[in-house]
N, C-alpha and C. Protein backbone atom coordinates (compact mmCIF):
# COMPACT_ATOMS: atom_id res chain seq x y z
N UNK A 1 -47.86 135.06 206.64
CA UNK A 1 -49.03 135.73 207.14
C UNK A 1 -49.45 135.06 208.44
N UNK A 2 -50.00 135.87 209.16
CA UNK A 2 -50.05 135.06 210.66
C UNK A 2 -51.44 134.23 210.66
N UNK A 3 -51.60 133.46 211.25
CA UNK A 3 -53.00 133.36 211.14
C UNK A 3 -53.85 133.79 212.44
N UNK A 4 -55.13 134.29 212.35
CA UNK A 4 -56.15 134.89 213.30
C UNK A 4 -56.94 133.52 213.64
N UNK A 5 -56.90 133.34 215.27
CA UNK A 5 -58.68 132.45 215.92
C UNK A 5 -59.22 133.36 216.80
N UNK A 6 -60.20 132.96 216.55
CA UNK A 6 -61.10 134.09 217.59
C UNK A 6 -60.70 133.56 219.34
N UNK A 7 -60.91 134.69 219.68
CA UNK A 7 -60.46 134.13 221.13
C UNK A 7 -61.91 133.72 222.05
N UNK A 8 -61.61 133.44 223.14
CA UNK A 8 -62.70 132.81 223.80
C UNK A 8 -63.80 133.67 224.05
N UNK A 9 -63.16 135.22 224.65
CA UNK A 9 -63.84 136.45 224.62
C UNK A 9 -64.83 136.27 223.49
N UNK A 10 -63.90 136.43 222.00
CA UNK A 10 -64.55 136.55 220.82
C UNK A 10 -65.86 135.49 220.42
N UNK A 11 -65.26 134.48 220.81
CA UNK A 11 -66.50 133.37 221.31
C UNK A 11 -67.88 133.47 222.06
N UNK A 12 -67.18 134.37 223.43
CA UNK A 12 -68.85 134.67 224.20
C UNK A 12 -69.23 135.80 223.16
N UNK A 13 -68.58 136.56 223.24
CA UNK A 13 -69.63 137.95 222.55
C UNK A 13 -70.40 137.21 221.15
N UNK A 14 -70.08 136.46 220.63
CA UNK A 14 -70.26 136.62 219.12
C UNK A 14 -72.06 135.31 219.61
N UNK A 15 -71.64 134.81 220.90
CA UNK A 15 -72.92 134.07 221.46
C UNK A 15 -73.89 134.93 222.13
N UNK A 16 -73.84 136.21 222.38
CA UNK A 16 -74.26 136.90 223.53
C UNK A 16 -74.80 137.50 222.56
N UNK A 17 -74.39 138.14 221.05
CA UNK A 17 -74.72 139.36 219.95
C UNK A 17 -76.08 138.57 219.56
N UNK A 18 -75.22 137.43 219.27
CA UNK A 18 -76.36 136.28 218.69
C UNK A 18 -77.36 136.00 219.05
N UNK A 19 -77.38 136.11 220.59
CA UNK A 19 -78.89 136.22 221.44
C UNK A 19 -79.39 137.48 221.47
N UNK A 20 -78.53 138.48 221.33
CA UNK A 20 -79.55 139.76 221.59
C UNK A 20 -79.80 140.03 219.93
N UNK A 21 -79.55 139.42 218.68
CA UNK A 21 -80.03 139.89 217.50
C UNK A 21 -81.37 139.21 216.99
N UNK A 22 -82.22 139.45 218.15
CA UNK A 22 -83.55 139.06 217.82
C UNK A 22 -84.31 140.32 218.17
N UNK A 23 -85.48 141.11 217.93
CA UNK A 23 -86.00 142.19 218.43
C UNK A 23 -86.53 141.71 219.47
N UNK A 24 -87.22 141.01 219.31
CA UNK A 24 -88.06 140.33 220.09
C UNK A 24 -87.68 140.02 222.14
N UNK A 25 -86.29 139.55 221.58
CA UNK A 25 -85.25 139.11 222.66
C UNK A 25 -85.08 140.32 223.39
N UNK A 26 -84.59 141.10 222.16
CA UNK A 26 -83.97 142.55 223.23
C UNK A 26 -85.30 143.50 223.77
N UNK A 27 -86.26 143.07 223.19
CA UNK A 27 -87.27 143.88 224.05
C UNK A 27 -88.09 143.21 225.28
N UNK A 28 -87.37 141.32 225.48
CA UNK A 28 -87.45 140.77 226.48
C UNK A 28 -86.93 141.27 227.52
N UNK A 29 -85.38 141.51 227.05
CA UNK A 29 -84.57 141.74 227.96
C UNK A 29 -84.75 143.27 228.73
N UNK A 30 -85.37 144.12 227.88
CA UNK A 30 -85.42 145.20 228.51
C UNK A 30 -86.46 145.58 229.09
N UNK A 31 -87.86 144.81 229.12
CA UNK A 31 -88.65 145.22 229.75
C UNK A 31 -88.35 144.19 231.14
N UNK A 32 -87.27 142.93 231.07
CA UNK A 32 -86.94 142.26 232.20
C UNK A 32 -86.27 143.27 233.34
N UNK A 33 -85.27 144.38 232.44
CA UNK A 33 -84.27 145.29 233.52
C UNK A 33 -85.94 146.26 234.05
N UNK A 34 -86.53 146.47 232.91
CA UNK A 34 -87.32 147.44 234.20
C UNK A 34 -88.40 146.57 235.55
N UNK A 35 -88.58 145.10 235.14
CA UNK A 35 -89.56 144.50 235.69
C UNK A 35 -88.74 143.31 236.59
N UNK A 36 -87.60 143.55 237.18
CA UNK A 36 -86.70 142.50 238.00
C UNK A 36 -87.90 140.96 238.74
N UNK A 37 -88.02 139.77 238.35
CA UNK A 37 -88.40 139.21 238.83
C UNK A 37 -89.54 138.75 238.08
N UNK A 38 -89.38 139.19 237.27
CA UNK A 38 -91.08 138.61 236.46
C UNK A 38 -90.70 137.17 235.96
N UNK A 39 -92.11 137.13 235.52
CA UNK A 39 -92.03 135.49 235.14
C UNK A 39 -92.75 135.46 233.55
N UNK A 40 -92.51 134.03 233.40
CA UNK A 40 -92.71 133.96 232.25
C UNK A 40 -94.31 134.27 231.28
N UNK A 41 -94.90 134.36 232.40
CA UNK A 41 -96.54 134.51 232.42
C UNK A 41 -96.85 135.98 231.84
N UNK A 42 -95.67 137.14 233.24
CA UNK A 42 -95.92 138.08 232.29
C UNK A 42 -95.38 138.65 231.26
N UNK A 43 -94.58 138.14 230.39
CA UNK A 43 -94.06 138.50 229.37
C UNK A 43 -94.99 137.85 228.20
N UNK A 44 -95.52 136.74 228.83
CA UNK A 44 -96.67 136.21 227.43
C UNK A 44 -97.97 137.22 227.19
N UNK A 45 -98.11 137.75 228.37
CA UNK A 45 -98.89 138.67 228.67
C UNK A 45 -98.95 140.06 228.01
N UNK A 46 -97.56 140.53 228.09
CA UNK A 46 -97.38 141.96 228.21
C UNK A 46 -96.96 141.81 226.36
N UNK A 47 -96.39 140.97 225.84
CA UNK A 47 -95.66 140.47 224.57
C UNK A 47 -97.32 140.29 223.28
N UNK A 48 -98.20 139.23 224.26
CA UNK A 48 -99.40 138.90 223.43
C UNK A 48 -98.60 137.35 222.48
N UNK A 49 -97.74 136.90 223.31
CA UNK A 49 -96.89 135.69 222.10
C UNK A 49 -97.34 134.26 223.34
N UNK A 50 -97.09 133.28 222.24
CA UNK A 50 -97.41 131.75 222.58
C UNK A 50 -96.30 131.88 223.95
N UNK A 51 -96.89 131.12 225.18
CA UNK A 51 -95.73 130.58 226.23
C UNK A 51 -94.37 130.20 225.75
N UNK A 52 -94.99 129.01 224.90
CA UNK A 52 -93.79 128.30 223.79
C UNK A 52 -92.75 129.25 223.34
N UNK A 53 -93.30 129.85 222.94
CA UNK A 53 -92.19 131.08 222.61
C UNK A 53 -91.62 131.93 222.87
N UNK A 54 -91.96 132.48 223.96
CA UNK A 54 -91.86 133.33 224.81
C UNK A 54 -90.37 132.49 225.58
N UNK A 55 -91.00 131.19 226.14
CA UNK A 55 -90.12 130.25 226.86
C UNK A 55 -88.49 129.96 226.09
N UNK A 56 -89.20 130.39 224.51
CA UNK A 56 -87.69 129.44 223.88
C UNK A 56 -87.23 131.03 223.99
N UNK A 57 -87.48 132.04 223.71
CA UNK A 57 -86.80 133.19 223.91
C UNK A 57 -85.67 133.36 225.42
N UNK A 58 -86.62 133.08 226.26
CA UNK A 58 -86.24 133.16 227.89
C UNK A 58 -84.97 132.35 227.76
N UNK A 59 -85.37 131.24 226.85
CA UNK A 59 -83.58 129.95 227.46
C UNK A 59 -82.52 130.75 226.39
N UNK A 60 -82.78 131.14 225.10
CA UNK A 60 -82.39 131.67 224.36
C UNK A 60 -81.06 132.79 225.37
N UNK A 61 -81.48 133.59 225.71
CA UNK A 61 -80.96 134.23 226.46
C UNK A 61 -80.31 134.08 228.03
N UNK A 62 -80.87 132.74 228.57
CA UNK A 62 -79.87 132.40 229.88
C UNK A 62 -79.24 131.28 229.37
N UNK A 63 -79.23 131.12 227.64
CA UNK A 63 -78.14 130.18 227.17
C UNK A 63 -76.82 131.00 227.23
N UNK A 64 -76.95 132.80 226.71
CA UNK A 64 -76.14 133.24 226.79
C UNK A 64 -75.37 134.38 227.93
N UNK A 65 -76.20 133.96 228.88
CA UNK A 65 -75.99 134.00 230.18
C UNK A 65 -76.10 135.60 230.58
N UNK A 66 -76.96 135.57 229.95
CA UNK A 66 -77.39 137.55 230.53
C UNK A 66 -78.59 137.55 231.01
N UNK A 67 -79.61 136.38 231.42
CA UNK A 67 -80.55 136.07 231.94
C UNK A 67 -79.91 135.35 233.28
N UNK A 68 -80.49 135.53 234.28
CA UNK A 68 -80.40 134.95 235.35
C UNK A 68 -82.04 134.54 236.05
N UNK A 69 -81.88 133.12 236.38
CA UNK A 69 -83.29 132.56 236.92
C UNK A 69 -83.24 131.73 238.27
N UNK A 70 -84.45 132.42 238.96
CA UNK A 70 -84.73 131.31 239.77
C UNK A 70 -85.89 130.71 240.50
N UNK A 71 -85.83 129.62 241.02
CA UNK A 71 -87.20 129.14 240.56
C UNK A 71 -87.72 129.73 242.29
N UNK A 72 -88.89 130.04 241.71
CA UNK A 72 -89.83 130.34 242.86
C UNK A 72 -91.34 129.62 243.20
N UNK A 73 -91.00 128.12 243.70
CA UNK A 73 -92.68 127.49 243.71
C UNK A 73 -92.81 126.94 242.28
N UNK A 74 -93.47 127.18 241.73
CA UNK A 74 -94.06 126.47 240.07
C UNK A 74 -93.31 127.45 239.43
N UNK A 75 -93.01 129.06 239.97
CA UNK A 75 -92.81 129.97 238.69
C UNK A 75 -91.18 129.89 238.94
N UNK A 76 -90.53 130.22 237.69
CA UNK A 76 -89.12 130.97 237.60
C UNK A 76 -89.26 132.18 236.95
N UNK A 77 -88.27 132.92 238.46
CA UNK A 77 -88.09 134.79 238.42
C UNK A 77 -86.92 134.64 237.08
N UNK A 78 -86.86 136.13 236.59
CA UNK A 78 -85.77 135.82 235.44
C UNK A 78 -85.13 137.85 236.27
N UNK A 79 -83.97 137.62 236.03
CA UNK A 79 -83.43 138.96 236.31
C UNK A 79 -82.46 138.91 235.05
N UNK A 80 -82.03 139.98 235.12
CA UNK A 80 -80.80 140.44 234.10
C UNK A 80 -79.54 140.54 234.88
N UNK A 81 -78.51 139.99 233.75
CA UNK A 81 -76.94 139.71 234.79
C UNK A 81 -76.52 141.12 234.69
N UNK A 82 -76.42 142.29 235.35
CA UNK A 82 -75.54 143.55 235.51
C UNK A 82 -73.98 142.99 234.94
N UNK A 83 -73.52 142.08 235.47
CA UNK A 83 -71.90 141.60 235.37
C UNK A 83 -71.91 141.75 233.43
N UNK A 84 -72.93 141.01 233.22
CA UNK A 84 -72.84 140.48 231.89
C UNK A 84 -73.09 141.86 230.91
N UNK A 85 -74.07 142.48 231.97
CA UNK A 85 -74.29 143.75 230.83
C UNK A 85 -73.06 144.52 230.64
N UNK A 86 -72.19 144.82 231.70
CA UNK A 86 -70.56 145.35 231.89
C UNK A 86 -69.99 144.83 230.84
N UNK A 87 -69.64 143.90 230.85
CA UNK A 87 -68.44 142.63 230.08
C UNK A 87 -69.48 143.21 228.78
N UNK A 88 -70.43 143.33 228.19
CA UNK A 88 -70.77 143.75 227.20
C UNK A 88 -70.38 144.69 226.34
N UNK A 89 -70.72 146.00 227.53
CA UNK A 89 -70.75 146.81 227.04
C UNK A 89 -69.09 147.46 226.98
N UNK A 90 -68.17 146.69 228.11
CA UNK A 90 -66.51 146.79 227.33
C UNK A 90 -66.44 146.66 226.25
N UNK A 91 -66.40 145.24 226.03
CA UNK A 91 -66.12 144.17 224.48
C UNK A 91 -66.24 145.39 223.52
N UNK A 92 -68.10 145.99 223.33
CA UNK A 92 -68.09 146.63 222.31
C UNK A 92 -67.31 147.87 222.20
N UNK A 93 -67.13 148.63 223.61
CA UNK A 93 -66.08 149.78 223.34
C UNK A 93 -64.57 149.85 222.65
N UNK A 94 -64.34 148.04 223.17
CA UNK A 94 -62.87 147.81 222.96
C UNK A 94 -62.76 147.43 221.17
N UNK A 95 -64.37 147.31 220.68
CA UNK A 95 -64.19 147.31 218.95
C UNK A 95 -63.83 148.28 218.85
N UNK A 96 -64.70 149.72 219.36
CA UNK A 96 -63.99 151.16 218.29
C UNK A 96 -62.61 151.44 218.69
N UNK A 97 -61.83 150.72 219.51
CA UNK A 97 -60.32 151.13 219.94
C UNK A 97 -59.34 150.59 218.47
N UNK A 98 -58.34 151.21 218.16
CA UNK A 98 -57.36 150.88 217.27
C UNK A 98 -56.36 150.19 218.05
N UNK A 99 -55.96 148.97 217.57
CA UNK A 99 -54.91 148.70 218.36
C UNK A 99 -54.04 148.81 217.94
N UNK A 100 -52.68 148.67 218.62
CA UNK A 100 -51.12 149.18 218.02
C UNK A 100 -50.19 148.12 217.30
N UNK A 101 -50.17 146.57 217.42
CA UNK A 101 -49.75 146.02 216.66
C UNK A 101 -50.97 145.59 215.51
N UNK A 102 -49.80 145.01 214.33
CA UNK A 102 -50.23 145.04 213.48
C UNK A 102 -49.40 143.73 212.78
């Protein structure tokens, strides 16, 4: 029997799923694509959640590198990686594919 390791691919995604399987996260992330540049102020804001948390959410997600930041003065802008959303949204297409060996 052969044996299966996950590949490195299988590695980021399964880190990337892992960050977006929070609600919380993914409704970070998506009010980040409509609000390019915001900061962490207004998401505590717009959310109604502790900084603290808000903050561990924010690293949460440029741990898995679909957050992009940079610092502006005291504040850091947060954008969303387009690249990363791509490479995403392959990976998962390339689950519903059958592949031919076996």
């Amino acid at each position: 029997m052969e044996s299966i390791t996950p590949s490195p691919e299988d590695e980021r995604l399964a880190i990337l799923l892992q960050a977006l399987g929070n609600p919380m996260r993914l409704a970070i992330l998506r009010y980040i694509t409509h609000h390019p540049g915001c900061i962490c102020n207004d998401l505590v804001v717009r959310f109604n959640r502790a900084q603290a948390t808000v903050s561990q959410h924010l690293a949460t997600l440029r741990r898995a590198n679909v957050l992009v930041a940079e610092r502006d003065g005291q504040a850091t802008c947060y954008w969303v990686d387009p690249k990363q959303i791509v490479w995403l949204q392959h990976r998962l297409s390339d689950l519903g594919e059958p592949t031919t060996s076996r």
